[in-house]
Protein backbone atom coordinates (compact mmCIF):
# COMPACT_ATOMS: atom_id res chain seq x y z
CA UNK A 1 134.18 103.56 197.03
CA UNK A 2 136.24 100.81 197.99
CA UNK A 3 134.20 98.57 198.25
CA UNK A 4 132.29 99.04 194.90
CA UNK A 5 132.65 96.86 192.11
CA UNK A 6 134.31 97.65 188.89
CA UNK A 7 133.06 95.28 186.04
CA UNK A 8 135.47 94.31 183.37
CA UNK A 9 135.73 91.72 180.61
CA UNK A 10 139.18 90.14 178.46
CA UNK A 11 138.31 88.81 175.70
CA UNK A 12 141.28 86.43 174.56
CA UNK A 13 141.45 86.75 170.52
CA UNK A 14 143.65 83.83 170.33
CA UNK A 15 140.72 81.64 171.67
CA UNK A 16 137.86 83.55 169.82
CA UNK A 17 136.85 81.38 166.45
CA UNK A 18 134.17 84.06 165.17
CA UNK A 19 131.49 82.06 165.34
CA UNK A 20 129.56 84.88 166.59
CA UNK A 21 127.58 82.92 169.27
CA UNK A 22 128.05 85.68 171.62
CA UNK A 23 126.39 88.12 169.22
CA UNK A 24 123.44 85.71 168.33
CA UNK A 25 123.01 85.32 172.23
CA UNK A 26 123.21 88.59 173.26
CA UNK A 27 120.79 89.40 170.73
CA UNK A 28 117.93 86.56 171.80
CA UNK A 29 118.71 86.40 175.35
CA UNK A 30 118.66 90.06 176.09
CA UNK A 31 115.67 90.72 173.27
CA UNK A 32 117.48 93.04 170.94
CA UNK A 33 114.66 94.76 169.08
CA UNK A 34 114.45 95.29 165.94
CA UNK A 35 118.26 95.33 163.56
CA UNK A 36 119.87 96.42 167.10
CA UNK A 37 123.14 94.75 168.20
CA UNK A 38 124.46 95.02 171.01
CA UNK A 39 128.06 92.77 169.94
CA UNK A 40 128.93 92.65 166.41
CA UNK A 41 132.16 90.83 164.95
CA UNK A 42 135.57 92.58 163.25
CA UNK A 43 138.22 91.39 161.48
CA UNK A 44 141.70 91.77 164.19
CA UNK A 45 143.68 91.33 160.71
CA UNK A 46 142.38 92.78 157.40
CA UNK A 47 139.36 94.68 156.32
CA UNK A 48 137.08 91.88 155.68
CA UNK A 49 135.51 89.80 158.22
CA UNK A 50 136.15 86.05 157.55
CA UNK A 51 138.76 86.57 154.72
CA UNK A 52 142.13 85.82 155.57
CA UNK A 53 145.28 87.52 155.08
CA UNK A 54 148.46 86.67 154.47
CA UNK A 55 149.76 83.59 152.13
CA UNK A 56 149.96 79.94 152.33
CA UNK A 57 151.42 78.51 153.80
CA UNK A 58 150.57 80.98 156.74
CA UNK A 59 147.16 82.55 156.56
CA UNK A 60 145.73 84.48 159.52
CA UNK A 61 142.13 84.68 160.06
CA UNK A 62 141.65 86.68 163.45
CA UNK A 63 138.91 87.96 165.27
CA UNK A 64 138.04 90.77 167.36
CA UNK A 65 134.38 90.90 168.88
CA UNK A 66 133.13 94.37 169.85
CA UNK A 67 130.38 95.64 172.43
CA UNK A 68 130.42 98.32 174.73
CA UNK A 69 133.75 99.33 176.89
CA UNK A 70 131.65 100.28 179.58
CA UNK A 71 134.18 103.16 179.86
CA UNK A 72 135.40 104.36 182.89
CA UNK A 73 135.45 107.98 181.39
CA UNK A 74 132.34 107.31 178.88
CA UNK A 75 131.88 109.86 176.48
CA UNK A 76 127.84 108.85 175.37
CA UNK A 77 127.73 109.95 179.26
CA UNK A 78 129.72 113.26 178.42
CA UNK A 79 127.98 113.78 175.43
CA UNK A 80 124.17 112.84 175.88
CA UNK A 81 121.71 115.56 175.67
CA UNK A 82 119.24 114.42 177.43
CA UNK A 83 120.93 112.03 180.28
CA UNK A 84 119.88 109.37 179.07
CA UNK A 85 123.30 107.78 179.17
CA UNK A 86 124.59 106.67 182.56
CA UNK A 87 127.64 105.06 184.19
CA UNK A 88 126.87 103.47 187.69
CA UNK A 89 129.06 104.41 190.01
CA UNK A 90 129.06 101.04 192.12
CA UNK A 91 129.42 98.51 189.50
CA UNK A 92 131.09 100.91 186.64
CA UNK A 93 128.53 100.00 184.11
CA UNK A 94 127.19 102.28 181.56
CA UNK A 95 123.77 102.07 180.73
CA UNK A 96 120.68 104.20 178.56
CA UNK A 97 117.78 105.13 180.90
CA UNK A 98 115.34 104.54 177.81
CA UNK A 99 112.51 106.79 178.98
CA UNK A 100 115.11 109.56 179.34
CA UNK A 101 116.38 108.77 175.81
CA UNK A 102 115.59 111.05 172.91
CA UNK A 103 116.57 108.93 170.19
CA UNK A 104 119.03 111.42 168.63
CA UNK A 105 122.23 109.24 168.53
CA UNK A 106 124.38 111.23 169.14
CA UNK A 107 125.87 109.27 171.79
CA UNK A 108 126.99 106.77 169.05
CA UNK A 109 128.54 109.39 166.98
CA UNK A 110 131.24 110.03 170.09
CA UNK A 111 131.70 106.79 171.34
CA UNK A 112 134.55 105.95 170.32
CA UNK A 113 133.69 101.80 169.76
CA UNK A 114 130.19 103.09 167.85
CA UNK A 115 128.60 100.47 170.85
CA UNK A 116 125.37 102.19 171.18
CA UNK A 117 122.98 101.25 168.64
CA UNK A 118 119.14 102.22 167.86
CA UNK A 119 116.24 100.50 168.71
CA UNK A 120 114.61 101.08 165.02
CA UNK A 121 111.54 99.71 167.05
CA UNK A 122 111.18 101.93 169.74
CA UNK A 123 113.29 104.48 168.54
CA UNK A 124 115.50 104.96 171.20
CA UNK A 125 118.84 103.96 172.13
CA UNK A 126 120.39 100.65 173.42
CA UNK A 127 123.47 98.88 174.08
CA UNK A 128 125.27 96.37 176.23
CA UNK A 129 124.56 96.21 179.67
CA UNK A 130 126.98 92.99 180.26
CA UNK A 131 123.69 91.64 181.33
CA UNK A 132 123.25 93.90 184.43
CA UNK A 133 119.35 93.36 185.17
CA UNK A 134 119.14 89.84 183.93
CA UNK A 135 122.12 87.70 184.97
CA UNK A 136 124.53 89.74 187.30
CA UNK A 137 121.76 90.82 189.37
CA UNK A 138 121.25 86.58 190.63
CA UNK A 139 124.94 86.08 190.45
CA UNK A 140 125.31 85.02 186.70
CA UNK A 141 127.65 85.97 183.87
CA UNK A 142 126.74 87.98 180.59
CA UNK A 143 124.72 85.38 177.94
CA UNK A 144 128.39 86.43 175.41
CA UNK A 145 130.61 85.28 178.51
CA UNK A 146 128.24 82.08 179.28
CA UNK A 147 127.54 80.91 175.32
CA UNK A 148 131.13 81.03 173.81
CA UNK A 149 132.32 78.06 173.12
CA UNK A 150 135.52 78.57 173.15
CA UNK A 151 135.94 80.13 176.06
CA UNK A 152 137.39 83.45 174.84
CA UNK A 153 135.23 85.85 176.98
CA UNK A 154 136.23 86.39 180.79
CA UNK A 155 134.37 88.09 183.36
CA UNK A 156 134.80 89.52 186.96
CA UNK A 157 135.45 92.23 189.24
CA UNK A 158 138.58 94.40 188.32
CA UNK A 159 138.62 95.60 191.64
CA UNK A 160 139.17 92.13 193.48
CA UNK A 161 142.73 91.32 192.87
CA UNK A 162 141.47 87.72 193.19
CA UNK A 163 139.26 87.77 190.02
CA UNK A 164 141.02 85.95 186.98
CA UNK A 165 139.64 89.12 184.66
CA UNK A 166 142.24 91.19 187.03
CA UNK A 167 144.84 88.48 187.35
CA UNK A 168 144.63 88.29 183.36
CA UNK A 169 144.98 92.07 182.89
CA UNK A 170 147.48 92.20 185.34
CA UNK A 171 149.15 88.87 184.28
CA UNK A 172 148.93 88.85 180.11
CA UNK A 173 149.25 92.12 179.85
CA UNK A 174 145.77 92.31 177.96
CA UNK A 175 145.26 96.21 176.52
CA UNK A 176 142.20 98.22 175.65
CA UNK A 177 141.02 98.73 172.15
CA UNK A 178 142.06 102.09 171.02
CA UNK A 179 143.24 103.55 174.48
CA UNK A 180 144.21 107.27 173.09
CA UNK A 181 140.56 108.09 172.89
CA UNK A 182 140.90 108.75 176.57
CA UNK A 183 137.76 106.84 177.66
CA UNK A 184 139.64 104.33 179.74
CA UNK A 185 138.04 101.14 178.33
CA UNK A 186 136.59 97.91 180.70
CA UNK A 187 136.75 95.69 178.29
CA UNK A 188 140.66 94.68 177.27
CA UNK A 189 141.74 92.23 174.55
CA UNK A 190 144.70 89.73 174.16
């Protein structure tokens, strides 16, 4: 087990503009059917995304992008009734076996972050795979980590002390997104 690899992302909402890039190339790269989304964009400081709060002459307008936490303790696993859902064990990510998947969705009603989302085309569930099949496999980063242009997504290997995603969680002191669901998120904010 030591030597597996546990996949992680910070995303840095100080950095993060919400120009949704990471969403639009998540959806094209990756070939999101149908009204699927695999990242989607929320407001870090009111209830409106792209309305800001507070008064001049200090507005905030914050950002906090979403996609799956590739849990460590994933509940769509937990949950699914057909097995569809699955969490590799050497690289931590969580994935849906599609031909397994029975389209109920009930693995979106208990995950906690509402990540996975239906295929309306092939009516089946999907989500984010941070790119597992199509860029980690030859070495590459997710399409959200390699399109933002501000540089607000970072990727690596939790489990090499050496990786700046582990120096940053260990270093900034970045936090999961709604820890006290349990799940034990991969995917940490600052």
């Amino acid at each position: 087990m030591a030597d597996n690899k546990h996949y992680a992302m910070v995303i840095d909402t100080d950095h993060c503009v919400g120009c949704q890039t990471c969403t639009v190339s998540c959806k094209i790269s990756n070939e999101v059917p149908g009204t699927a989304h695999w990242n989607h964009m929320e407001s870090l400081d009111g209830d409106v995304l792209y309305q800001p709060t507070g008064t001049f002459p200090a507005p905030k307008l914050a950002f906090r992008p979403m996609l799956c936490n590739h849990c460590e303790d994933p509940s769509c696993v937990k949950h699914c009734p057909s097995g569809a859902m699955q969490k590799d064990e050497e690289t931590g990510i969580v994935s849906v076996d599609q031909d397994r998947c029975i389209g109920c969705g009930y693995c979106s009603w208990t995950c906690p972050y509402g990540a996975p989302s239906m295929d309306d085309e092939n009516h089946v569930m999907s989500k984010c795979t941070f790119c597992a099949e199509s860029r980690l496999a030859r070495g590459a980063e997710p399409f959200c980590v390699a399109s933002c242009p501000a540089n607000a997504r970072i990727f690596g290997d939790l489990n090499d002390p050496e990786s700046e995603v582990a120096k940053l969680v260990q270093g900034k002191h970045a936090t999961a997104y709604q820890p006290e669901h349990g799940t034990r998120p991969s995917v940490y904010y600052i």
